[in-house]
PDB file of N, CA and C in Angstrom:
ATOM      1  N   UNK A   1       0.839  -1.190   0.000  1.00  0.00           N
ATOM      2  CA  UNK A   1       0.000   0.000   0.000  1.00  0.00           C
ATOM      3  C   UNK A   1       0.874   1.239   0.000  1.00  0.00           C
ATOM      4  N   UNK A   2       0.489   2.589  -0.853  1.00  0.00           N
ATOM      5  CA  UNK A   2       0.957   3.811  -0.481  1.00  0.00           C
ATOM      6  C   UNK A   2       0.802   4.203   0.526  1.00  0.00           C
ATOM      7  N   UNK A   3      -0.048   4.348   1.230  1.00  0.00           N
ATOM      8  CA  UNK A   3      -0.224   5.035   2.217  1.00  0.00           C
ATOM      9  C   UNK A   3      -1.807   5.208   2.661  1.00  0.00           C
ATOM     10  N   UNK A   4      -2.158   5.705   3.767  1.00  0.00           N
ATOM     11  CA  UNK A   4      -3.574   5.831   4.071  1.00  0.00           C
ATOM     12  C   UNK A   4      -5.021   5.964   3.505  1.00  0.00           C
ATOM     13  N   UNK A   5      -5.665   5.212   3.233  1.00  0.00           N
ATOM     14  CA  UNK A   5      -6.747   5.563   2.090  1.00  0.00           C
ATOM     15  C   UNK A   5      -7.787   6.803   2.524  1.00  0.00           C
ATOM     16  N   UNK A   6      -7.940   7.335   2.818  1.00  0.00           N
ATOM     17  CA  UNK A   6      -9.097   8.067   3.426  1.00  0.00           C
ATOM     18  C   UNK A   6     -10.399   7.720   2.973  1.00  0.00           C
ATOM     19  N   UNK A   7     -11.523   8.463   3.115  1.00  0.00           N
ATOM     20  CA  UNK A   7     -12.983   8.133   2.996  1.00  0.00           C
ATOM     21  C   UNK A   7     -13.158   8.673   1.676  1.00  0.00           C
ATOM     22  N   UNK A   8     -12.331  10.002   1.115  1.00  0.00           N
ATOM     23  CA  UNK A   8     -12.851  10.525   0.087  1.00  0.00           C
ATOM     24  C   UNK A   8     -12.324   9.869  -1.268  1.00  0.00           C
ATOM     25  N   UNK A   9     -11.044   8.799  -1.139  1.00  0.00           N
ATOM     26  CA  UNK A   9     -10.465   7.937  -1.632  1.00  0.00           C
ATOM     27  C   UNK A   9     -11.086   6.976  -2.379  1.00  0.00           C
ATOM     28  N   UNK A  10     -12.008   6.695  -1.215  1.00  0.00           N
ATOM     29  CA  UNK A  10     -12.614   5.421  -1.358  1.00  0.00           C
ATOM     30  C   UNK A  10     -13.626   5.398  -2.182  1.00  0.00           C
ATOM     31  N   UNK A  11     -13.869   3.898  -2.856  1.00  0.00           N
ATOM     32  CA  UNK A  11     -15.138   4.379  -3.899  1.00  0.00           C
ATOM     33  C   UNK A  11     -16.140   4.265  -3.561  1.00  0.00           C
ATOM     34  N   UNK A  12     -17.109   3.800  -2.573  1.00  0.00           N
ATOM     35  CA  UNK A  12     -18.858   3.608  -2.233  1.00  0.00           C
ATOM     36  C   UNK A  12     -18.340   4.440  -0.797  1.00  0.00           C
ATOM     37  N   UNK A  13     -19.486   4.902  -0.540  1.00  0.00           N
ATOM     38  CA  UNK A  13     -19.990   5.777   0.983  1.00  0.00           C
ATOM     39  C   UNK A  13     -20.109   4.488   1.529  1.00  0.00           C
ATOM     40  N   UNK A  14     -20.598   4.525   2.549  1.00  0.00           N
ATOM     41  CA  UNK A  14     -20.855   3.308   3.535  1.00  0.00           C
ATOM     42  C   UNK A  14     -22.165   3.467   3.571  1.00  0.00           C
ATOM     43  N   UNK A  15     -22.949   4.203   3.076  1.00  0.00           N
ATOM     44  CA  UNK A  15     -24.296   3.856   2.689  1.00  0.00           C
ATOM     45  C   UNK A  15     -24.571   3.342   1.940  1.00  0.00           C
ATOM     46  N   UNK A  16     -23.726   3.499   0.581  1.00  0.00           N
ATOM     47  CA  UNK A  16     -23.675   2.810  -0.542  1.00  0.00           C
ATOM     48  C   UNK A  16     -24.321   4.011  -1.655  1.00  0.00           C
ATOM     49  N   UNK A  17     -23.990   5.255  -1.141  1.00  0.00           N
ATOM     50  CA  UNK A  17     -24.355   6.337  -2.236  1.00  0.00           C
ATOM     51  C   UNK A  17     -22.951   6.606  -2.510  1.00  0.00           C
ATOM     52  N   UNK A  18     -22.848   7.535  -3.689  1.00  0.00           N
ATOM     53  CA  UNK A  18     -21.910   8.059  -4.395  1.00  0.00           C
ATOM     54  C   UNK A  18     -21.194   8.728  -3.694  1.00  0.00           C
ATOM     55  N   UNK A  19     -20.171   9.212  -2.864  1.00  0.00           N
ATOM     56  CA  UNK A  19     -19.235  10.325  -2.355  1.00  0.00           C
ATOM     57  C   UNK A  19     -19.558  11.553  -3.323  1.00  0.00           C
ATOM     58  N   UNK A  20     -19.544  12.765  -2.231  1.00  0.00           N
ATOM     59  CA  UNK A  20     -20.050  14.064  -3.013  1.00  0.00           C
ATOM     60  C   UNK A  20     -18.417  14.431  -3.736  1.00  0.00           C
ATOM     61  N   UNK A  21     -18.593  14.482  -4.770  1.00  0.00           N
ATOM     62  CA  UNK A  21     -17.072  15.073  -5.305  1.00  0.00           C
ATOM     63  C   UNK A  21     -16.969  16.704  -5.213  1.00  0.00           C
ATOM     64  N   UNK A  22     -17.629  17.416  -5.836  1.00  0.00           N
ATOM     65  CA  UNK A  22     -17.830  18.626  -5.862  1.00  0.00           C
ATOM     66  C   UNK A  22     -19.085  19.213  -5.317  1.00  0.00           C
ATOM     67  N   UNK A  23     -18.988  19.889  -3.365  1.00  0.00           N
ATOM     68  CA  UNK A  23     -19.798  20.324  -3.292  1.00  0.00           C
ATOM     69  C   UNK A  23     -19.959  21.854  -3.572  1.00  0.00           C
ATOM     70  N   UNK A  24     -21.359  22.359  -3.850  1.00  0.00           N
ATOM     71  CA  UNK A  24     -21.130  24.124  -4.243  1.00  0.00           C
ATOM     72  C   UNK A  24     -21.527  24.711  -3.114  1.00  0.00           C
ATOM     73  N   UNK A  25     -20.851  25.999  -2.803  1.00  0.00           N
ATOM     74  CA  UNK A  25     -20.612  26.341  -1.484  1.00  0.00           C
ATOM     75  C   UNK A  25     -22.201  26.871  -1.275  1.00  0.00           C
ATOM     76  N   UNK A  26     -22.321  27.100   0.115  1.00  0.00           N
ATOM     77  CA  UNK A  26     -23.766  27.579   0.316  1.00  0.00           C
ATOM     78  C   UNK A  26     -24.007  29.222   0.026  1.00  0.00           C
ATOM     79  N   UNK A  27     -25.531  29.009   0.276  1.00  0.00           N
ATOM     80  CA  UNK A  27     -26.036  30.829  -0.538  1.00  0.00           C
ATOM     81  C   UNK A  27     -25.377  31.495   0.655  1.00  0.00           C
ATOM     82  N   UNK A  28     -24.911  32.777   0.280  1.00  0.00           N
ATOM     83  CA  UNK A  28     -25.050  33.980   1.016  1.00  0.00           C
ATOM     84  C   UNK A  28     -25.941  34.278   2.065  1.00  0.00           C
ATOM     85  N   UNK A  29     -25.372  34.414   3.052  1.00  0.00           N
ATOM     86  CA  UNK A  29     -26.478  34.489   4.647  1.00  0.00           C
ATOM     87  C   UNK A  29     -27.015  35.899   4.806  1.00  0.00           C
ATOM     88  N   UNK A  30     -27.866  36.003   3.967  1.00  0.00           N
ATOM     89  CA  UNK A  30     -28.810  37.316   4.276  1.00  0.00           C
ATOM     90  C   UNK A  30     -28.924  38.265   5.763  1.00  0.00           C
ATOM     91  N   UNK A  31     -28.551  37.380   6.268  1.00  0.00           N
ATOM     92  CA  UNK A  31     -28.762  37.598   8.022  1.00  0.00           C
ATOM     93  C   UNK A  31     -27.086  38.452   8.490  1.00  0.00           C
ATOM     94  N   UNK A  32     -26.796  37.389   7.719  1.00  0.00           N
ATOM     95  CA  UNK A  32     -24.955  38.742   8.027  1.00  0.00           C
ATOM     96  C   UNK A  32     -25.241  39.986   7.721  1.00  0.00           C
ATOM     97  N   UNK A  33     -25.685  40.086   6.526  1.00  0.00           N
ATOM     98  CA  UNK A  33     -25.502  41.809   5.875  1.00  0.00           C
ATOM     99  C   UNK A  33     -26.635  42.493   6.949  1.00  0.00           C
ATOM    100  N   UNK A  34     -27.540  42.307   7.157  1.00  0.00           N
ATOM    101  CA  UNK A  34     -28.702  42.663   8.563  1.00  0.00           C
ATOM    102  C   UNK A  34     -27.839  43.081   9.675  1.00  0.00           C
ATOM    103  N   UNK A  35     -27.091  42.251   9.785  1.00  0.00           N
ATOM    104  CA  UNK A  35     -26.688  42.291  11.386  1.00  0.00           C
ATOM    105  C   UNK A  35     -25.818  43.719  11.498  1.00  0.00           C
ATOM    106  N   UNK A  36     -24.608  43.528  10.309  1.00  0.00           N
ATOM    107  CA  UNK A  36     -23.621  44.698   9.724  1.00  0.00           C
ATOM    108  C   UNK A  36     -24.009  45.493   9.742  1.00  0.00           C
ATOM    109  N   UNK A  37     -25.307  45.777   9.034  1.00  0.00           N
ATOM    110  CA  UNK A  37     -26.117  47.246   8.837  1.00  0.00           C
ATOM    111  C   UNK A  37     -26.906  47.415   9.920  1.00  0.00           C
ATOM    112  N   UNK A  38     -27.079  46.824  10.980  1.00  0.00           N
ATOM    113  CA  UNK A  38     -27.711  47.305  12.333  1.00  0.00           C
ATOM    114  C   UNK A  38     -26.489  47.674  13.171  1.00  0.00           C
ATOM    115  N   UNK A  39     -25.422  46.968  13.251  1.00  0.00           N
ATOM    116  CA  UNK A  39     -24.069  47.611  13.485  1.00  0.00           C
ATOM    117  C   UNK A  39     -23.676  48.726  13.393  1.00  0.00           C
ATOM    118  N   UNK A  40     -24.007  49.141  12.101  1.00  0.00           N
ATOM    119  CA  UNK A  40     -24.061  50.547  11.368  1.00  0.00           C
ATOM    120  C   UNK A  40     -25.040  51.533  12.082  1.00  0.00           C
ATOM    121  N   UNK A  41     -26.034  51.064  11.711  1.00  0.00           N
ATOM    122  CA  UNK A  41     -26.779  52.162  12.418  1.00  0.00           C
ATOM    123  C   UNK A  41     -26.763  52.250  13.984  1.00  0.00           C
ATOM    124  N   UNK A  42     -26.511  51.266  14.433  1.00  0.00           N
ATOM    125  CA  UNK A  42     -26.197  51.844  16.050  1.00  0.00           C
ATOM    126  C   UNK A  42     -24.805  52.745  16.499  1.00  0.00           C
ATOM    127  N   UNK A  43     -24.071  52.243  15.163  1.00  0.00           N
ATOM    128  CA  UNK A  43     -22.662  53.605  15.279  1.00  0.00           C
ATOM    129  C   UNK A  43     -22.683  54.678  15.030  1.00  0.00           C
ATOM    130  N   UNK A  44     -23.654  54.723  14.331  1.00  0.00           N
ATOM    131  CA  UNK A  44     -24.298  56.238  13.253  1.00  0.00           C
ATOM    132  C   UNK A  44     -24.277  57.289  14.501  1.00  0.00           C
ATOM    133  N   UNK A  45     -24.109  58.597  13.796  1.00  0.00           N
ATOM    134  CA  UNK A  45     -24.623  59.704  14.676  1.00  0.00           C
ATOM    135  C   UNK A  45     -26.314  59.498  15.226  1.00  0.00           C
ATOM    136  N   UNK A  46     -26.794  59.944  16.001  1.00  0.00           N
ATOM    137  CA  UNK A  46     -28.620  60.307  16.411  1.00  0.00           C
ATOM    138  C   UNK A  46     -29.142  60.841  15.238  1.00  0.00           C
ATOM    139  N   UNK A  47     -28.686  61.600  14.655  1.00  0.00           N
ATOM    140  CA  UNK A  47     -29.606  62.231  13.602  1.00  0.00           C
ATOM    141  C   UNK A  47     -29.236  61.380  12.115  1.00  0.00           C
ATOM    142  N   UNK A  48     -28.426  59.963  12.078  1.00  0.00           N
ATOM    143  CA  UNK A  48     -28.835  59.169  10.753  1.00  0.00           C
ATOM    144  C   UNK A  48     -29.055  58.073  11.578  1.00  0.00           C
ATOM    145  N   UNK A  49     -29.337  57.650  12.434  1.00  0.00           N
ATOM    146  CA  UNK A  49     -29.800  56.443  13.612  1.00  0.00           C
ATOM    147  C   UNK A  49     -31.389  56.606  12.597  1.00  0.00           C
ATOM    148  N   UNK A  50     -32.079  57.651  12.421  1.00  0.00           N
ATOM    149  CA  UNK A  50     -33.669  57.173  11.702  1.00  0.00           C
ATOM    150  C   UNK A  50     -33.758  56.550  10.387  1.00  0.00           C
ATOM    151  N   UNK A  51     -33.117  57.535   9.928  1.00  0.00           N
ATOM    152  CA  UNK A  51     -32.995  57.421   8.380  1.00  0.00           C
ATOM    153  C   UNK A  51     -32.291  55.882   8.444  1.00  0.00           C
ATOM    154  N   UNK A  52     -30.924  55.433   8.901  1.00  0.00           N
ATOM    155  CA  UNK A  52     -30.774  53.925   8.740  1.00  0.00           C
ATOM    156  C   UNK A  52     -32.260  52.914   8.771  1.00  0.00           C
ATOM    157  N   UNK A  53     -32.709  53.268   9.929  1.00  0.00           N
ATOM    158  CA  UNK A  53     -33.313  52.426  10.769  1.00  0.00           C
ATOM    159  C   UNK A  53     -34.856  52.141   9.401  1.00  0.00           C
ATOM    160  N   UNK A  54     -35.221  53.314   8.869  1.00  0.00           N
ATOM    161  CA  UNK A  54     -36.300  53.407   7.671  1.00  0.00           C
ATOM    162  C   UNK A  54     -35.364  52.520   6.160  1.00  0.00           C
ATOM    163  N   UNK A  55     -34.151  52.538   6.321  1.00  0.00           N
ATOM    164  CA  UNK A  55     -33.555  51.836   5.014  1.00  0.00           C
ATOM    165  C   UNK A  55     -33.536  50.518   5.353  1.00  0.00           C
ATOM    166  N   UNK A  56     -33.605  50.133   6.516  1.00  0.00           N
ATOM    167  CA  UNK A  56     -33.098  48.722   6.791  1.00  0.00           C
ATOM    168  C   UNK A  56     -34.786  48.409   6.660  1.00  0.00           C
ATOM    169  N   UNK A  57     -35.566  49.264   6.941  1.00  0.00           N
ATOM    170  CA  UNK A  57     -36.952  48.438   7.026  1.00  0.00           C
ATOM    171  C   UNK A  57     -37.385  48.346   5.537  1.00  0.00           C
ATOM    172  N   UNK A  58     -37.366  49.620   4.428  1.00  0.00           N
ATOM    173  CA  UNK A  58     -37.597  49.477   3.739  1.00  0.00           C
ATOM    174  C   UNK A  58     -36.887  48.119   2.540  1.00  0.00           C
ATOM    175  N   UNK A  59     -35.615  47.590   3.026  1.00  0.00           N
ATOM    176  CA  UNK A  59     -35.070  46.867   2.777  1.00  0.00           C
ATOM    177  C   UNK A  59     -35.583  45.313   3.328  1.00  0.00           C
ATOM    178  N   UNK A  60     -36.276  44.826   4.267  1.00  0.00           N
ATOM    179  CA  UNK A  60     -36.804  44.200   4.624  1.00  0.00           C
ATOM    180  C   UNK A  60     -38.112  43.903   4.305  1.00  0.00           C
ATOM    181  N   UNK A  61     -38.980  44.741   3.683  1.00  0.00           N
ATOM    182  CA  UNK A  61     -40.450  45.016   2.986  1.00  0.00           C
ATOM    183  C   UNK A  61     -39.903  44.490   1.270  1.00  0.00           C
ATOM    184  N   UNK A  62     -38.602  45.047   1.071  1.00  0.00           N
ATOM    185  CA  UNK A  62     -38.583  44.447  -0.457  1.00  0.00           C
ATOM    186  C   UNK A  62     -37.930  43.087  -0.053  1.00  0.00           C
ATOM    187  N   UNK A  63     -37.551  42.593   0.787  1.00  0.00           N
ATOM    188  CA  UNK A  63     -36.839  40.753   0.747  1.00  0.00           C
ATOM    189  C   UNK A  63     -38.649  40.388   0.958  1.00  0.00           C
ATOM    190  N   UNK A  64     -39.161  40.904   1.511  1.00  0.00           N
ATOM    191  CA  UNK A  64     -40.649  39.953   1.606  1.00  0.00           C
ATOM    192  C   UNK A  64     -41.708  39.973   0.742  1.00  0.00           C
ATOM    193  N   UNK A  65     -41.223  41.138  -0.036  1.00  0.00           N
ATOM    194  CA  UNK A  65     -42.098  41.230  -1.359  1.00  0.00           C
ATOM    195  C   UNK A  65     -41.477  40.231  -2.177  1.00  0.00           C
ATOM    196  N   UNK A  66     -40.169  40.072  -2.089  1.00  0.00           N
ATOM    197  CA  UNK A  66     -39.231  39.251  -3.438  1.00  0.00           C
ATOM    198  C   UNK A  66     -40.260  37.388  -2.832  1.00  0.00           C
ATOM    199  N   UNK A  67     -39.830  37.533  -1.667  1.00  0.00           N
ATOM    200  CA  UNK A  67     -40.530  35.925  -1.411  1.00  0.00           C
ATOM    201  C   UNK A  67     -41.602  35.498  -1.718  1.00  0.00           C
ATOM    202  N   UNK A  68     -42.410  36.819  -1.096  1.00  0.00           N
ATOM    203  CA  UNK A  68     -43.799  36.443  -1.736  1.00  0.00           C
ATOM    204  C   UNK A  68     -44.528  35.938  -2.817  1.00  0.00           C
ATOM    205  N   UNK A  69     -43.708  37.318  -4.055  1.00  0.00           N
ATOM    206  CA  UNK A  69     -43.518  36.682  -5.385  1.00  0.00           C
ATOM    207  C   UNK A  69     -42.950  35.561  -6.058  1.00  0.00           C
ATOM    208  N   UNK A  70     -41.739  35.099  -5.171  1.00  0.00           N
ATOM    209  CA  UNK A  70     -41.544  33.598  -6.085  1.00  0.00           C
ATOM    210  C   UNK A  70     -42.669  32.764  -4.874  1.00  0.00           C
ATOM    211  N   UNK A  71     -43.416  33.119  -3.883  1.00  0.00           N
ATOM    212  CA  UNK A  71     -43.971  31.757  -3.200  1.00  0.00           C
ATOM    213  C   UNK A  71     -44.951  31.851  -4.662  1.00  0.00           C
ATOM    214  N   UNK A  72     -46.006  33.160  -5.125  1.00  0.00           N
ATOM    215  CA  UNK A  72     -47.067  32.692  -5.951  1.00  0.00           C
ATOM    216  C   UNK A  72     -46.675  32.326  -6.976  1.00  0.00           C
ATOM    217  N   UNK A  73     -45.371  32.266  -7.510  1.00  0.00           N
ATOM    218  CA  UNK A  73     -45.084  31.488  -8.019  1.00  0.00           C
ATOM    219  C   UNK A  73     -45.200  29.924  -8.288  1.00  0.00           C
ATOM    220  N   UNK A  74     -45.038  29.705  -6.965  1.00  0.00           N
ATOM    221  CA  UNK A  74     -44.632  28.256  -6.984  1.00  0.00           C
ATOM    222  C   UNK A  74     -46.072  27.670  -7.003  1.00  0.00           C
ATOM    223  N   UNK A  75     -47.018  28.565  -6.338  1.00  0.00           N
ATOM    224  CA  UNK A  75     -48.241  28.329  -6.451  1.00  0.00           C
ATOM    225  C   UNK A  75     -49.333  27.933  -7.253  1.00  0.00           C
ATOM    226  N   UNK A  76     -48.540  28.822  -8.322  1.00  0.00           N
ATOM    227  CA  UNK A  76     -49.340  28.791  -9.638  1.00  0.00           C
ATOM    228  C   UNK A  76     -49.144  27.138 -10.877  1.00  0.00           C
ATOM    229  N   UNK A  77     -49.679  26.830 -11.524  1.00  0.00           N
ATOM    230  CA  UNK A  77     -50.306  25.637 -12.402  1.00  0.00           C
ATOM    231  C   UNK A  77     -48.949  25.125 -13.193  1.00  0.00           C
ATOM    232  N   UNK A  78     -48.033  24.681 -13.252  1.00  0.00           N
ATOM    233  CA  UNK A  78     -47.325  25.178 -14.778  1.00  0.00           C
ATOM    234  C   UNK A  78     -48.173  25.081 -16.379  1.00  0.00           C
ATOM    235  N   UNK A  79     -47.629  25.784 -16.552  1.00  0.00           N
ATOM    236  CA  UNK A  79     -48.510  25.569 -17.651  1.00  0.00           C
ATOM    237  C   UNK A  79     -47.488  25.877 -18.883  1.00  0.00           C
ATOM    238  N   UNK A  80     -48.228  24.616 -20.005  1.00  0.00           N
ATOM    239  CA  UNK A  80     -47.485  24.091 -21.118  1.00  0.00           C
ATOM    240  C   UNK A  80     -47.715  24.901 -22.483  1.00  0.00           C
ATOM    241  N   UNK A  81     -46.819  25.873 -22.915  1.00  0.00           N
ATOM    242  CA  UNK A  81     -47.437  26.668 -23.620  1.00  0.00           C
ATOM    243  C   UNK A  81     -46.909  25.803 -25.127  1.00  0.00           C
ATOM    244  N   UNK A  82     -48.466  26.007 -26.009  1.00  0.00           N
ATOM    245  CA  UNK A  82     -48.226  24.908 -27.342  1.00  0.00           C
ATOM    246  C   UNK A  82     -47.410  26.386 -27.924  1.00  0.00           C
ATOM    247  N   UNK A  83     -46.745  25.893 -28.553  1.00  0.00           N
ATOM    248  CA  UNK A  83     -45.640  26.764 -29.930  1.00  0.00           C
ATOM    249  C   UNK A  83     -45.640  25.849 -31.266  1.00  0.00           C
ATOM    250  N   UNK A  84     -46.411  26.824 -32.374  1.00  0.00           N
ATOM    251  CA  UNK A  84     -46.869  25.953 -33.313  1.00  0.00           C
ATOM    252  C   UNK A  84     -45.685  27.217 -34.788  1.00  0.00           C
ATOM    253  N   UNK A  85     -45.009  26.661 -35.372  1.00  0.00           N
ATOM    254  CA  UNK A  85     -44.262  26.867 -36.613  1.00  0.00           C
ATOM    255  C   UNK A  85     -45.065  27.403 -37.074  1.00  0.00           C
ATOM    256  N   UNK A  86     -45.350  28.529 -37.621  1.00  0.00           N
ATOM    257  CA  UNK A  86     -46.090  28.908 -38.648  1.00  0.00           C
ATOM    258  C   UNK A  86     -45.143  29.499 -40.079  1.00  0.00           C
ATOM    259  N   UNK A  87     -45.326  28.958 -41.410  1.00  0.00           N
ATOM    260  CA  UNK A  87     -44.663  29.082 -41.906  1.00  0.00           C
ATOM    261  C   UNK A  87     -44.824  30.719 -42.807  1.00  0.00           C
ATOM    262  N   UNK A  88     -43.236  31.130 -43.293  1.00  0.00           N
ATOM    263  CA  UNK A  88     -43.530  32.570 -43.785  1.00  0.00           C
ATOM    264  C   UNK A  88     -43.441  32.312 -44.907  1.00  0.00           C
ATOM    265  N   UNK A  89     -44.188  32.868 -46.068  1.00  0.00           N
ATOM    266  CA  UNK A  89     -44.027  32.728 -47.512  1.00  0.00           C
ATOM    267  C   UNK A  89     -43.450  34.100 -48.144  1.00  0.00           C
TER     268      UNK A  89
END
């Protein structure tokens, strides 16, 4: 033997699924940039302490509008649209 086989080496999982070869890293944590920008505004002078405090909300009204819209999305039928050739003379 060369040397130590490891797990990722090896060919079956011990479940008997495939080993992940390439995983893709996870989404962006929405919740960091929140936290940063409440950071912010609690460092802010008193007189942009409001104005933050109205951007972060208004910023929070559009992430729940964005959800909303893909939930009725998901909601909705798919639907199979026919596309018929029509020929040009």
């Amino acid at each position: 033997m060369d040397g130590p086989q490891t797990h990722a080496d090896s060919d079956p999982a011990p479940d008997g699924a495939e080993p992940d070869r390439a995983v893709p890293p996870p989404p962006p944590d929405p919740a960091a940039l929140f936290i940063l920008l409440d950071a912010l505004r609690l460092a802010a002078p008193p007189e942009l302490q409001d104005r933050l405090t109205a951007l972060l909300r208004e910023a929070l009204l559009t992430l729940r509008a964005l959800i909303d819209h893909y939930l009725e999305r998901l909601d909705e039928p798919h639907v199979d649209r026919r596309v018929e050739d029509i020929p040009i003379e």
